[in-house]
C-alpha atoms as a PDB file:
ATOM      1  CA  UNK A   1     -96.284-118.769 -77.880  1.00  0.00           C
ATOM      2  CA  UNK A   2     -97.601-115.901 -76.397  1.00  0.00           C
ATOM      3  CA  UNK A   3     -96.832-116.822 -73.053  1.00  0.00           C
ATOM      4  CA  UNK A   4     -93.189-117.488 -73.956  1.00  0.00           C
ATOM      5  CA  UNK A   5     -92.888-113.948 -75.387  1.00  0.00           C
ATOM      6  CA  UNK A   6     -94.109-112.409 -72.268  1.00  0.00           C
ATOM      7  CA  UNK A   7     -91.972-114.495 -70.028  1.00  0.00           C
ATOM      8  CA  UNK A   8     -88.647-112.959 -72.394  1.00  0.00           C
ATOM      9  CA  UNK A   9     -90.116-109.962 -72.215  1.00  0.00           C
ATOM     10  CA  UNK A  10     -90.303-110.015 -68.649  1.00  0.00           C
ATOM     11  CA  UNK A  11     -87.169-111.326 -68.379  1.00  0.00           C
ATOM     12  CA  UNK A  12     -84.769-108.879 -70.760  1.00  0.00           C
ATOM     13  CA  UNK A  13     -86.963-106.242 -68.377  1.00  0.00           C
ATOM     14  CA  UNK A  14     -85.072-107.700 -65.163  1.00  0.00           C
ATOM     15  CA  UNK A  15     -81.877-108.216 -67.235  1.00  0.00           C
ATOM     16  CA  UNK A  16     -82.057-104.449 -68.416  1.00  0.00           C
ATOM     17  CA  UNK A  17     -83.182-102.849 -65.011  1.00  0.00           C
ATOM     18  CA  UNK A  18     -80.079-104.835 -62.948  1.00  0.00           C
ATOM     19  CA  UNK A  19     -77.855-103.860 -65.758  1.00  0.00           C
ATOM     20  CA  UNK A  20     -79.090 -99.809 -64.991  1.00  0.00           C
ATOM     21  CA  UNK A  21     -79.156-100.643 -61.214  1.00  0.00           C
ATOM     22  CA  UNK A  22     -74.707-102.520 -61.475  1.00  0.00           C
ATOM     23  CA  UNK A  23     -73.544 -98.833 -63.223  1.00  0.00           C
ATOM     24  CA  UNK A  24     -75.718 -96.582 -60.764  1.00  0.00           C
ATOM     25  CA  UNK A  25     -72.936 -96.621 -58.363  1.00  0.00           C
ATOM     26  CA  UNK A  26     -70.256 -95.894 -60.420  1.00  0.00           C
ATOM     27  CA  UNK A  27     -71.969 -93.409 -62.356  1.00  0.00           C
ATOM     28  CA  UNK A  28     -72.653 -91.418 -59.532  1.00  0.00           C
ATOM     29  CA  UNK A  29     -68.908 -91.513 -58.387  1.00  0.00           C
ATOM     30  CA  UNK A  30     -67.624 -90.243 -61.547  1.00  0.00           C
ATOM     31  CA  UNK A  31     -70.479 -87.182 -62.031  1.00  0.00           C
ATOM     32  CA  UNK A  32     -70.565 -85.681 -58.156  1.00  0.00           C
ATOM     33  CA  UNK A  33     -66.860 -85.146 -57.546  1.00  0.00           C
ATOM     34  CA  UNK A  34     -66.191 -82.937 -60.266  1.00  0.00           C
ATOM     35  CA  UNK A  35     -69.230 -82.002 -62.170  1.00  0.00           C
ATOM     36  CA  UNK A  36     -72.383 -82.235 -59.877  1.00  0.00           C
ATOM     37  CA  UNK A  37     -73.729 -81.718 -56.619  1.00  0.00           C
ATOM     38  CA  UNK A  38     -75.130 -84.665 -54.155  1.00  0.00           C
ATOM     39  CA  UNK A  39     -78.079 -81.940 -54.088  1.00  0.00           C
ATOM     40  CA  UNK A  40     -78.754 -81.870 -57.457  1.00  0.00           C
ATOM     41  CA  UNK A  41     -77.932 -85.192 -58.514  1.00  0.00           C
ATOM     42  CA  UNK A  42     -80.898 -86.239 -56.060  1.00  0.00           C
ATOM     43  CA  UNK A  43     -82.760 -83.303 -57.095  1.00  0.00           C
ATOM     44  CA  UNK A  44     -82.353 -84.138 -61.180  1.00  0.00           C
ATOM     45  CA  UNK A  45     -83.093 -87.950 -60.351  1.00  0.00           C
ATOM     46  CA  UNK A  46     -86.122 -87.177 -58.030  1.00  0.00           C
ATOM     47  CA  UNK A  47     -87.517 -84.461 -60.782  1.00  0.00           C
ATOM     48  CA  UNK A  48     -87.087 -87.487 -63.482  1.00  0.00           C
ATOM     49  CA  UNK A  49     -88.872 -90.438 -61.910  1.00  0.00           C
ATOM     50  CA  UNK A  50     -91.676 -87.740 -60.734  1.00  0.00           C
ATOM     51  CA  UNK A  51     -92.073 -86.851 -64.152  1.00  0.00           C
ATOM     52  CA  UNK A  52     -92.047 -90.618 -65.376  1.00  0.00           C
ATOM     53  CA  UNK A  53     -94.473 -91.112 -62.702  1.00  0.00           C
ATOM     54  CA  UNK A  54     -96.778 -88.615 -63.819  1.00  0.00           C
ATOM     55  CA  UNK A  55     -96.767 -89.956 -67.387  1.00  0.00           C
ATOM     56  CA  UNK A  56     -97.474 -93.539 -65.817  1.00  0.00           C
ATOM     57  CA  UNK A  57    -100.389 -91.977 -64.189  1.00  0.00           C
ATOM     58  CA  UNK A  58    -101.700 -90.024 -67.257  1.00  0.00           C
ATOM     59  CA  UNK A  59    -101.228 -93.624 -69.452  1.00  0.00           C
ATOM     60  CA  UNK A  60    -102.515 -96.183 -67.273  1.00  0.00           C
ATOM     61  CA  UNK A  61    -105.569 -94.000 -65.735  1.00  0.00           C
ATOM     62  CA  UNK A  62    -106.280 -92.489 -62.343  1.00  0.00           C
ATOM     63  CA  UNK A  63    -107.479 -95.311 -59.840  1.00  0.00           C
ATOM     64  CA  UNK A  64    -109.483 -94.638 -56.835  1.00  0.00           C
ATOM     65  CA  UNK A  65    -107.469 -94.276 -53.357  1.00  0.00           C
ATOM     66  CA  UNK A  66    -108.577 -94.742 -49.898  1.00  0.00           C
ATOM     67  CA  UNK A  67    -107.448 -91.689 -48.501  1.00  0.00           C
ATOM     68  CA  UNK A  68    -105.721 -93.146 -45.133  1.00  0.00           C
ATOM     69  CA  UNK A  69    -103.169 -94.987 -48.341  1.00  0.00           C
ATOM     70  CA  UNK A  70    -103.183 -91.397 -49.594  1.00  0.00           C
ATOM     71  CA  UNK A  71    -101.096 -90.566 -46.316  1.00  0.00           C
ATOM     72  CA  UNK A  72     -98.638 -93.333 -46.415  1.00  0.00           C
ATOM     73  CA  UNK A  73     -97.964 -92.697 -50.415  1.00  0.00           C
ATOM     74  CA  UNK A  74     -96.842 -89.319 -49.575  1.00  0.00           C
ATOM     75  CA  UNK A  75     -94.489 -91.381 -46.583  1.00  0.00           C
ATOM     76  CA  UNK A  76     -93.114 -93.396 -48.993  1.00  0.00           C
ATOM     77  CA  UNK A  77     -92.466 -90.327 -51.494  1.00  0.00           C
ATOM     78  CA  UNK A  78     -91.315 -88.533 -48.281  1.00  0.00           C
ATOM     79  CA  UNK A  79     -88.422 -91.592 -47.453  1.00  0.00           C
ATOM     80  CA  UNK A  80     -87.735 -92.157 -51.540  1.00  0.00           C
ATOM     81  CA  UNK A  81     -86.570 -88.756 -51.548  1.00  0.00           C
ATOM     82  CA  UNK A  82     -84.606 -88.109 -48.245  1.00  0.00           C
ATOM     83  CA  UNK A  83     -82.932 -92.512 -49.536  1.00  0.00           C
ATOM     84  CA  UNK A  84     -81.951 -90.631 -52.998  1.00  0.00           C
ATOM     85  CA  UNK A  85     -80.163 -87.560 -51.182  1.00  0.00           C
ATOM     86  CA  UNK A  86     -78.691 -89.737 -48.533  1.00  0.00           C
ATOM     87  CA  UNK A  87     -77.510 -92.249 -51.071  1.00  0.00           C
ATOM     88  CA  UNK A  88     -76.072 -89.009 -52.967  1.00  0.00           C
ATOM     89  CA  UNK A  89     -74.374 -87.561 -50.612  1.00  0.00           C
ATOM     90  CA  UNK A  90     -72.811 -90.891 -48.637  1.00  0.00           C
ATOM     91  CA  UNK A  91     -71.439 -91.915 -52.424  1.00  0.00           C
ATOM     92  CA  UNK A  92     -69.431 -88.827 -51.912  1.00  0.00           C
ATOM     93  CA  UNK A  93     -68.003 -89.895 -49.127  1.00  0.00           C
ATOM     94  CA  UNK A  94     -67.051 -93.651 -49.906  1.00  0.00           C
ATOM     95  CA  UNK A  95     -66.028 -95.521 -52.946  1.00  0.00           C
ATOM     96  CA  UNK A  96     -68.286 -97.391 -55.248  1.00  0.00           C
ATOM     97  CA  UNK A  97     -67.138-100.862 -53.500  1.00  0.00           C
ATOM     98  CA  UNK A  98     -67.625 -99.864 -50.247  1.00  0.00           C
ATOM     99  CA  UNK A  99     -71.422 -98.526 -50.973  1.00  0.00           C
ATOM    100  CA  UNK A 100     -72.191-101.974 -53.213  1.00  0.00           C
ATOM    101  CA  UNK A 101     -71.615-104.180 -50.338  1.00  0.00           C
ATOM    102  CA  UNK A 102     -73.402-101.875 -47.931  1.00  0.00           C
ATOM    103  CA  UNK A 103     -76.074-101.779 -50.335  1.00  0.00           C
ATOM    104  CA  UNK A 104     -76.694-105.423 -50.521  1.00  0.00           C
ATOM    105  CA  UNK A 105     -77.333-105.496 -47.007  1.00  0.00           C
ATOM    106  CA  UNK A 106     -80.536-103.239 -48.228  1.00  0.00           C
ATOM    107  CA  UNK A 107     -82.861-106.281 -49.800  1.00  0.00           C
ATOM    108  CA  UNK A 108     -81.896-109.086 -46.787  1.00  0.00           C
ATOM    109  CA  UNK A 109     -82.619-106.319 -44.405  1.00  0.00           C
ATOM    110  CA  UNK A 110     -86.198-105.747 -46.295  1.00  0.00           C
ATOM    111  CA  UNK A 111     -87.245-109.101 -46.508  1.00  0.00           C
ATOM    112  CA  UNK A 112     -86.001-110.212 -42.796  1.00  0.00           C
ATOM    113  CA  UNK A 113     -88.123-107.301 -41.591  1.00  0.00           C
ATOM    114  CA  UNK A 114     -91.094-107.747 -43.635  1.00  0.00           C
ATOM    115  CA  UNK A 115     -91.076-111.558 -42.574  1.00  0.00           C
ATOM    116  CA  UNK A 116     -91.322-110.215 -38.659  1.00  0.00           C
ATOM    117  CA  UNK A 117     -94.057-107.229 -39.400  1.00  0.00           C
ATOM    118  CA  UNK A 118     -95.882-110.356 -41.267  1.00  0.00           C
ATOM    119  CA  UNK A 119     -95.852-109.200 -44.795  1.00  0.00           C
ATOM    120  CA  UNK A 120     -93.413-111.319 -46.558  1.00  0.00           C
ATOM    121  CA  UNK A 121     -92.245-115.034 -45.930  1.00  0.00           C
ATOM    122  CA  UNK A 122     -88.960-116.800 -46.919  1.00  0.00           C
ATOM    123  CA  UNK A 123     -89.117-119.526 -49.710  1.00  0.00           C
ATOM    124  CA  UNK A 124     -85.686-121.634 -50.368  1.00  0.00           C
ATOM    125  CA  UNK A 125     -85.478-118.819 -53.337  1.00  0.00           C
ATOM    126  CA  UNK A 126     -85.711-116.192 -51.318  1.00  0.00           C
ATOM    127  CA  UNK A 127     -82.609-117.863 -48.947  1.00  0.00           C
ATOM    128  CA  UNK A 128     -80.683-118.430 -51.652  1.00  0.00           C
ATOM    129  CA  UNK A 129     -80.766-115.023 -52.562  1.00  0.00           C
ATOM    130  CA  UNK A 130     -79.990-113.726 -49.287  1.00  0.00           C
ATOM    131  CA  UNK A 131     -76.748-115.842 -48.878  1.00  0.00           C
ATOM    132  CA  UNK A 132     -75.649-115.604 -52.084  1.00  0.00           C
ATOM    133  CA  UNK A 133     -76.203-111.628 -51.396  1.00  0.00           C
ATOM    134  CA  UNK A 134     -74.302-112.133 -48.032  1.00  0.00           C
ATOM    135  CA  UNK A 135     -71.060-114.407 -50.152  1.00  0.00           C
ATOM    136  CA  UNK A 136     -70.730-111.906 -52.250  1.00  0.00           C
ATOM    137  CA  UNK A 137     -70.371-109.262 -50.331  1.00  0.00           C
ATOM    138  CA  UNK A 138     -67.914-110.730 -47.768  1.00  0.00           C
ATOM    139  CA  UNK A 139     -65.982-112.290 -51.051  1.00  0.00           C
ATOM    140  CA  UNK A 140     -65.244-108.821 -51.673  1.00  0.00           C
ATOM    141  CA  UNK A 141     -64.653-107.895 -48.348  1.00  0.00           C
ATOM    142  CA  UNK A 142     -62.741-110.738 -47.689  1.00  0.00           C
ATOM    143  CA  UNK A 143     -60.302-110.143 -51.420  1.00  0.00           C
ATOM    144  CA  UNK A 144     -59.324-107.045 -49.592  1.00  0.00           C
ATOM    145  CA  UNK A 145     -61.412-105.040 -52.616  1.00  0.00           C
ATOM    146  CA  UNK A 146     -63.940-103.097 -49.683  1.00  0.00           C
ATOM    147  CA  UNK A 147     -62.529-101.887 -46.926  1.00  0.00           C
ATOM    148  CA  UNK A 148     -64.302-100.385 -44.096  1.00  0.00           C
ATOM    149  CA  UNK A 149     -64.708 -96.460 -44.143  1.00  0.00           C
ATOM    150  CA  UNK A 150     -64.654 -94.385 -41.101  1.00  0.00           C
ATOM    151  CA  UNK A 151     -67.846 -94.897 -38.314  1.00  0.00           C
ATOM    152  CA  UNK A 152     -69.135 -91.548 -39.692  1.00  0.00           C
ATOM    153  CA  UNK A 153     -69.642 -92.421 -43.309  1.00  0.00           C
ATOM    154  CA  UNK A 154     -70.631 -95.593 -42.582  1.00  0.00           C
ATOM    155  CA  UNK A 155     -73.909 -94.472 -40.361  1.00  0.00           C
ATOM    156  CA  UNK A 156     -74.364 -92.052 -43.363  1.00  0.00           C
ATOM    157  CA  UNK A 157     -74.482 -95.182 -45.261  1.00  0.00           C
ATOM    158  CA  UNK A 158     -76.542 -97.224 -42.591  1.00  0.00           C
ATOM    159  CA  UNK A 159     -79.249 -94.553 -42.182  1.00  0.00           C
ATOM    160  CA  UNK A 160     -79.651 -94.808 -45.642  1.00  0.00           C
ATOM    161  CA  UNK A 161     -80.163 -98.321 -46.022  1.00  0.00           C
ATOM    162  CA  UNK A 162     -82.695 -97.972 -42.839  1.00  0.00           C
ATOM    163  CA  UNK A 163     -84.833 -95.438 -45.411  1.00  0.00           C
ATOM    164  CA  UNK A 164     -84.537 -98.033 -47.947  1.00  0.00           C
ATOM    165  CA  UNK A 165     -85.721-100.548 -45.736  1.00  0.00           C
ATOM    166  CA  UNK A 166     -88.898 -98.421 -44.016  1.00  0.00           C
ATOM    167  CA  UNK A 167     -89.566 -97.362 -47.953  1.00  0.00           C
ATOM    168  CA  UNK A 168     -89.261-100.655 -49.364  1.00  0.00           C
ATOM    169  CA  UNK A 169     -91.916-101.894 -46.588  1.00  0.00           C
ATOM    170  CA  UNK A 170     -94.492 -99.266 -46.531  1.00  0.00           C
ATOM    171  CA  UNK A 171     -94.786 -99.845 -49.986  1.00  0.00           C
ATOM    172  CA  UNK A 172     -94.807-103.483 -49.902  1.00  0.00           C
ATOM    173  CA  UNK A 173     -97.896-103.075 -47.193  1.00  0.00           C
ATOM    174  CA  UNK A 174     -99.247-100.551 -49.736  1.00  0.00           C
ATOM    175  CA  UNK A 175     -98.829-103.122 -52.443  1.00  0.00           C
ATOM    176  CA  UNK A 176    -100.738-105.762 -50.637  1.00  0.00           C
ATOM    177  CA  UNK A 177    -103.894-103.687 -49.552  1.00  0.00           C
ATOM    178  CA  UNK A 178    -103.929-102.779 -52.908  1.00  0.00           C
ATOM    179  CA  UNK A 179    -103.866-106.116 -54.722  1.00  0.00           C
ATOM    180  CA  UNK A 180    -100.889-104.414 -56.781  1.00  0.00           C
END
């Protein structure tokens, strides 16, 4: 019974953080034209999950760090913060569509790169998700509801995603050294 409750639990947890992670876009779009800056949208979001991180920290106790990790955790703090100010600023310059389906290319990109540099493999799961990542993006592309913004927003938008992917890496390396 136990076991059961955990496995909701765990579940309404993934439910809940993709229902945060569908209205970020959005969200975003309707705050930085008119009532905040890319800047300090990434600033207030950065500040926020720094200060959830310290409580984390404070709660679950202080673990013992090899200090060469210590150097690629402040890499991966480095890229999280220039991917949240990127991500800030190209949402100014594209609509919510256009920086979904760009976005989904984020996750296929991770795990086809962290199959070459050895650290992840692809299940059937794992292909599912990336073509059903892939349909969905060029259904909307295809319905006419994303079209393609100019070359320079769009390498805004790509050098984004390319943090996203060297973040989403390091600390998938990190994870596995770590036994996380």
């Amino acid at each position: 019974m136990a076991k059961l409750q955990n496995v909701t639990r765990a579940h309404l947890g993934l439910l809940l953080a993709n229902l945060v992670w569908a209205v970020n876009y959005p969200f975003y779009k309707v705050l930085m034209p008119h009532y905040i800056t890319p800047v300090a949208l990434a600033t207030f979001a950065v500040t926020v999950a720094g200060l959830l991180g310290l409580v984390s920290l404070f709660w679950g106790g202080i673990e013992k760090i090899d200090r060469n990790d210590i150097y690629k955790f402040i890499g991966a703090l480095l890229m999280g913060i220039a991917k949240k100010l990127l991500l800030m600023i190209g949402m100014q310059h594209t609509s919510p569509i256009e920086a979904s389906i760009i976005a989904t290319l984020g996750p296929i990109l991770v795990l086809v790169f962290s199959f070459f540099f050895g650290i992840d493999r692809f299940t059937p799961m794992k292909v599912f998700g990336m073509v059903l990542g892939m349909g969905g993006a060029l259904l909307v592309i295809l319905s006419g509801g994303g079209a393609v913004t100019s070359g320079e927003k769009l390498m805004g938008n790509l050098f984004e995603q390319t943090l996203f992917l060297l973040y989403d890496i390091l600390v998938m390396q990190l994870r596995q050294e770590l036994g996380v």
